[in-house]
N, C-alpha and C. Protein backbone atom coordinates (compact mmCIF):
# COMPACT_ATOMS: atom_id res chain seq x y z
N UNK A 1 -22.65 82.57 -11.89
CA UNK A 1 -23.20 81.30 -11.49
C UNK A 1 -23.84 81.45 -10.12
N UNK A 2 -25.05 80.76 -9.90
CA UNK A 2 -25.60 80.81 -8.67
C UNK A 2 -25.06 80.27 -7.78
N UNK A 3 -25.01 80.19 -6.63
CA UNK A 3 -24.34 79.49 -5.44
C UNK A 3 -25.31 78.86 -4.44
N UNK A 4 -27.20 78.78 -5.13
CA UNK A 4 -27.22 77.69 -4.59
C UNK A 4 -27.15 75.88 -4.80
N UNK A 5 -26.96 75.29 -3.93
CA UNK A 5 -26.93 73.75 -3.69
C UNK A 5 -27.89 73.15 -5.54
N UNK A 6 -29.53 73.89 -5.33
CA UNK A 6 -30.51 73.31 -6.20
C UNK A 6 -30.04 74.16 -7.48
N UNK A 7 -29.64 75.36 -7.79
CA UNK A 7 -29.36 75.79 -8.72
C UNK A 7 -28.00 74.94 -9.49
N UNK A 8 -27.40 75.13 -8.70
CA UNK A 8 -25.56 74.33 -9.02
C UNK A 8 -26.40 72.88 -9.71
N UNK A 9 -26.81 71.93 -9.18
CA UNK A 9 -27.14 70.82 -9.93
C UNK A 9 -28.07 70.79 -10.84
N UNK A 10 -29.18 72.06 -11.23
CA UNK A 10 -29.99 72.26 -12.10
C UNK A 10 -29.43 72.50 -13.32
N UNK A 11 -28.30 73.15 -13.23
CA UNK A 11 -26.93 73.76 -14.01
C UNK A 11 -26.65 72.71 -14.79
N UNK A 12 -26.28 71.64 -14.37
CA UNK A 12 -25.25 70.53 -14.46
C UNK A 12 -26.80 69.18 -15.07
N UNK A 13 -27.69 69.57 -14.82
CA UNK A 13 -28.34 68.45 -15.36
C UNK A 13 -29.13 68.85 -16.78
N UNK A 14 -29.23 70.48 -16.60
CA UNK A 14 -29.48 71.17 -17.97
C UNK A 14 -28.12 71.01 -18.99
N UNK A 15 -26.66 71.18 -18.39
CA UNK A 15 -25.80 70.70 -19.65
C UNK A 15 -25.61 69.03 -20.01
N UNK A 16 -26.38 68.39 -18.91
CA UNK A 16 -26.02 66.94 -19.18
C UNK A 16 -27.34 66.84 -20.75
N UNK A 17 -28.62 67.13 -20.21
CA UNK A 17 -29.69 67.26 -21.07
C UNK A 17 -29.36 68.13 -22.20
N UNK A 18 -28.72 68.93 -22.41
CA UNK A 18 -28.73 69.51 -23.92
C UNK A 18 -27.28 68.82 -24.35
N UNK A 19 -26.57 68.09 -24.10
CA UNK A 19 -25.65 67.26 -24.55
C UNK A 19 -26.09 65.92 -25.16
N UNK A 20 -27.05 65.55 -24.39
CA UNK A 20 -27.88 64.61 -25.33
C UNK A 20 -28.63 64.57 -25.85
N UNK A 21 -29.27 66.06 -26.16
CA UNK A 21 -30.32 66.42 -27.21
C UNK A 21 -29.91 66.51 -28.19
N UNK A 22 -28.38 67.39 -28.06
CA UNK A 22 -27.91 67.92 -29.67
C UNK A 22 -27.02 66.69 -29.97
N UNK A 23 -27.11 65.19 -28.93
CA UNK A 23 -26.48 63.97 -29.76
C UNK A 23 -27.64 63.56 -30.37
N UNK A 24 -28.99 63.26 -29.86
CA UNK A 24 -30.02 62.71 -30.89
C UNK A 24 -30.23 63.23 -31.57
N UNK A 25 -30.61 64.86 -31.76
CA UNK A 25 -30.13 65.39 -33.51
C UNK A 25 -29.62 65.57 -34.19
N UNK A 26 -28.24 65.08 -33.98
CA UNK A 26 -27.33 65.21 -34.44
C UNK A 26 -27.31 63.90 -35.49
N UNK A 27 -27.27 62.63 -34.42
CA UNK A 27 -27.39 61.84 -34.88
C UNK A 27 -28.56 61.47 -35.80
N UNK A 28 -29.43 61.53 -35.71
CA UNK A 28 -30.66 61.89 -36.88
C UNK A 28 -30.46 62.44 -37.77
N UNK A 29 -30.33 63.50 -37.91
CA UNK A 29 -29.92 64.61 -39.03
C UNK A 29 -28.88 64.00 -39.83
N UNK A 30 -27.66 62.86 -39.23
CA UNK A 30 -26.67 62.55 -40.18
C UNK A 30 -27.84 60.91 -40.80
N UNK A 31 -28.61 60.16 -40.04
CA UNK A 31 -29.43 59.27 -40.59
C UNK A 31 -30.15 59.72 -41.90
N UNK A 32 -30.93 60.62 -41.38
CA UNK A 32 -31.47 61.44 -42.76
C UNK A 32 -30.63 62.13 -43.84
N UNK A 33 -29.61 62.56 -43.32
CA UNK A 33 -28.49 62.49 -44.82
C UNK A 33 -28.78 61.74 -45.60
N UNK A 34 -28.00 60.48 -45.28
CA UNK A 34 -27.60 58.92 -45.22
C UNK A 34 -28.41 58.36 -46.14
N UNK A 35 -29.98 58.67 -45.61
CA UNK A 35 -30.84 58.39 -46.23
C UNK A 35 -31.63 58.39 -47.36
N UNK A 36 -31.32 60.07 -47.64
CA UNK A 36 -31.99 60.78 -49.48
C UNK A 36 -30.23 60.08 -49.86
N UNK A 37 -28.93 60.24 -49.73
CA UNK A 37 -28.52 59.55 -50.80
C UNK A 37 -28.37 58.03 -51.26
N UNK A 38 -29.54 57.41 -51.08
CA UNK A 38 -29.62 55.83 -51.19
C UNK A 38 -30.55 55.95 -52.75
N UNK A 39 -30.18 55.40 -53.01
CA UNK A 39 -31.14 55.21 -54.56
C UNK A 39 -31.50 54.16 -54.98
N UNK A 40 -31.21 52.89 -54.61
CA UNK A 40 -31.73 51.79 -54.73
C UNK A 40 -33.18 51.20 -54.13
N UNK A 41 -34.25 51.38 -54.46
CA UNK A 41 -35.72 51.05 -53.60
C UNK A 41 -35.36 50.00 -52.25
N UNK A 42 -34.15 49.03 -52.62
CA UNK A 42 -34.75 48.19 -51.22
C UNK A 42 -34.18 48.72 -50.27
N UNK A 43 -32.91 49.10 -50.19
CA UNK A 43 -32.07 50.18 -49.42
C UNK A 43 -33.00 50.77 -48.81
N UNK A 44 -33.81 52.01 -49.28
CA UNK A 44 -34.06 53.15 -48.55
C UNK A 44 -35.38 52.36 -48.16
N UNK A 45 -36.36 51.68 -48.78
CA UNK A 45 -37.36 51.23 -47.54
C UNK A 45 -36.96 50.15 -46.55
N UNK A 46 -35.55 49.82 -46.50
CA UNK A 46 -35.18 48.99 -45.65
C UNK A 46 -34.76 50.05 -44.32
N UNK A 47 -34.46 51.21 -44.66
CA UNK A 47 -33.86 52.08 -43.97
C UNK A 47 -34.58 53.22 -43.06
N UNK A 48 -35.57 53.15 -44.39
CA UNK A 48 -37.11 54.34 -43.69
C UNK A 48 -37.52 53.87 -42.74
N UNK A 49 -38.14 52.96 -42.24
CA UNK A 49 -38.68 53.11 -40.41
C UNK A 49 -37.72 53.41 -39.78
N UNK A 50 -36.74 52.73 -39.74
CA UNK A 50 -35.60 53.34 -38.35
C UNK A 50 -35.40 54.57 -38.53
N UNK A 51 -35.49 55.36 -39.62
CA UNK A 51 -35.13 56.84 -39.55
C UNK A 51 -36.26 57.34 -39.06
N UNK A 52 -37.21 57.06 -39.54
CA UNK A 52 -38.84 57.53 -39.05
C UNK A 52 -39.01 57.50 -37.84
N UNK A 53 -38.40 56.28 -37.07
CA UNK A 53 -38.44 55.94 -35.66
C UNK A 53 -37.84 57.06 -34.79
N UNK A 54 -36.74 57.03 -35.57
CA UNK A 54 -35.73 57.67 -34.66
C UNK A 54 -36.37 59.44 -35.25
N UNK A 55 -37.07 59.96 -36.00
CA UNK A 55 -37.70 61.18 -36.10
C UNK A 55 -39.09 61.71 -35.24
N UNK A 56 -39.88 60.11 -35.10
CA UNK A 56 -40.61 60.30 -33.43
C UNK A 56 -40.17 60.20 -32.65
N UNK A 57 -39.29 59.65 -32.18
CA UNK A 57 -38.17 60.10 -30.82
C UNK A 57 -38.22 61.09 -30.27
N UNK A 58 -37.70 61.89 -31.25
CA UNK A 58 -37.10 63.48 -31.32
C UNK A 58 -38.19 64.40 -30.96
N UNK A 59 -39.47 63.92 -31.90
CA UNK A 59 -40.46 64.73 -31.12
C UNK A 59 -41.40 64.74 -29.78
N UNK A 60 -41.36 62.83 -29.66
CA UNK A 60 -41.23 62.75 -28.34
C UNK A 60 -40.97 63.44 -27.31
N UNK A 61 -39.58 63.55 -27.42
CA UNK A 61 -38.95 63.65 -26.16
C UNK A 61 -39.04 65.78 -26.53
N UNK A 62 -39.07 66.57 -27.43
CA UNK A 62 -39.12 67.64 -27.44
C UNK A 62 -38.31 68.40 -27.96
N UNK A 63 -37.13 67.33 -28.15
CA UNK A 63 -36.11 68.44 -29.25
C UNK A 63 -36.91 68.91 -30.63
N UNK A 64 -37.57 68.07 -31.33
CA UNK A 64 -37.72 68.90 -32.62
C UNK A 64 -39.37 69.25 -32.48
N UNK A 65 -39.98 69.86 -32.83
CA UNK A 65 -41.29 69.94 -33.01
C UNK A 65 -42.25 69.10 -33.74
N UNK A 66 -43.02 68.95 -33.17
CA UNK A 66 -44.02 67.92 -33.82
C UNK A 66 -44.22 68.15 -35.28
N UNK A 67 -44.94 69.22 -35.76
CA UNK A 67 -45.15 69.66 -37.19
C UNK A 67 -43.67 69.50 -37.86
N UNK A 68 -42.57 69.93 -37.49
CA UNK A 68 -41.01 69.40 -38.02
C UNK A 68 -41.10 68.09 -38.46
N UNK A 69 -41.47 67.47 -37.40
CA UNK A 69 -40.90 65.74 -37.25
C UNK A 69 -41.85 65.23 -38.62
N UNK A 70 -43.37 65.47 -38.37
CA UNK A 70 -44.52 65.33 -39.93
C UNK A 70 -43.99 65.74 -41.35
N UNK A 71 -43.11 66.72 -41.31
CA UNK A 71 -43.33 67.80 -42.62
C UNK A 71 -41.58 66.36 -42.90
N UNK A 72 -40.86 66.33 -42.53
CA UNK A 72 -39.68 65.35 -42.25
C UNK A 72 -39.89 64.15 -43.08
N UNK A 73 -40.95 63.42 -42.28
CA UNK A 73 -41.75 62.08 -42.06
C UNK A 73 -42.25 62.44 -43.56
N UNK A 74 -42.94 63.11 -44.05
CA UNK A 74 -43.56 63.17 -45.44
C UNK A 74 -42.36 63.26 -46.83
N UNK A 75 -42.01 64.24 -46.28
CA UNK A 75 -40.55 64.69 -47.48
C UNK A 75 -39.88 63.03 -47.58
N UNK A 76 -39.72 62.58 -46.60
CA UNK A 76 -38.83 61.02 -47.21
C UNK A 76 -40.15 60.08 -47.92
N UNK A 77 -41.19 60.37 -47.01
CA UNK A 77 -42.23 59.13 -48.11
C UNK A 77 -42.31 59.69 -48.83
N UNK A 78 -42.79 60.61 -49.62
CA UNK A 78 -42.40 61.27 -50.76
C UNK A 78 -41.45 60.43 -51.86
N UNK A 79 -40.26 61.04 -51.33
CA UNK A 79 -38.69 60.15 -51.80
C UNK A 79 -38.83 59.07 -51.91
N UNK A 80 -39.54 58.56 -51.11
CA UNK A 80 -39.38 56.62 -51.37
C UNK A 80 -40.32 56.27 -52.24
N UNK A 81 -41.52 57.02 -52.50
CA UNK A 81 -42.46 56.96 -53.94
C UNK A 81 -41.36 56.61 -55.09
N UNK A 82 -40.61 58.29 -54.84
CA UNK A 82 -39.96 58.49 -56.18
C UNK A 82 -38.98 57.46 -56.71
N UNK A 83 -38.53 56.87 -55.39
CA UNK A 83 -37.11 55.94 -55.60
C UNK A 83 -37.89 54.71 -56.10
N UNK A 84 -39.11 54.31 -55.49
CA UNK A 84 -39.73 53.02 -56.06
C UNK A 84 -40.11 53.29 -57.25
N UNK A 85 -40.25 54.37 -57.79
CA UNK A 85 -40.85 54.11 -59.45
C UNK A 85 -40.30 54.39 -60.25
């Protein structure tokens, strides 16, 4: 560990920041579970924006990659075709 002053708190704000990265994917990742097992049409388009929301978040802020967050974002509209017909 470094011993300086700016390093010591760079330390400590990099584990504060990846503690709440791997909670918003975490938490996402269990939304999107949640989500392919719904099978009822009003359910899952009642459910799809907030997951969607919460999948631009993610790329927002830089945890997941943009092209991730799209390829994501498609695979459930996809699903919600299938579940509506």
């Amino acid at each position: 560990m470094a011993n300086h002053k700016a390093t010591k708190k760079d330390t400590r704000q990099a584990a504060k920041r990846r503690d709440r990265n791997r909670y918003y994917g975490k938490t996402t990742r269990n939304a999107v579970r949640d989500l392919k097992t719904i099978a009822e049409p009003t359910g899952y388009s009642e459910k799809l924006p907030s997951v969607i929301s919460m999948i631009d978040k993610l790329a927002k802020r830089g945890i997941i990659h943009k092209n991730k967050a799209a390829n994501l974002k498609s695979k459930l509209a996809k699903k919600a075709a299938v579940v509506a017909a």
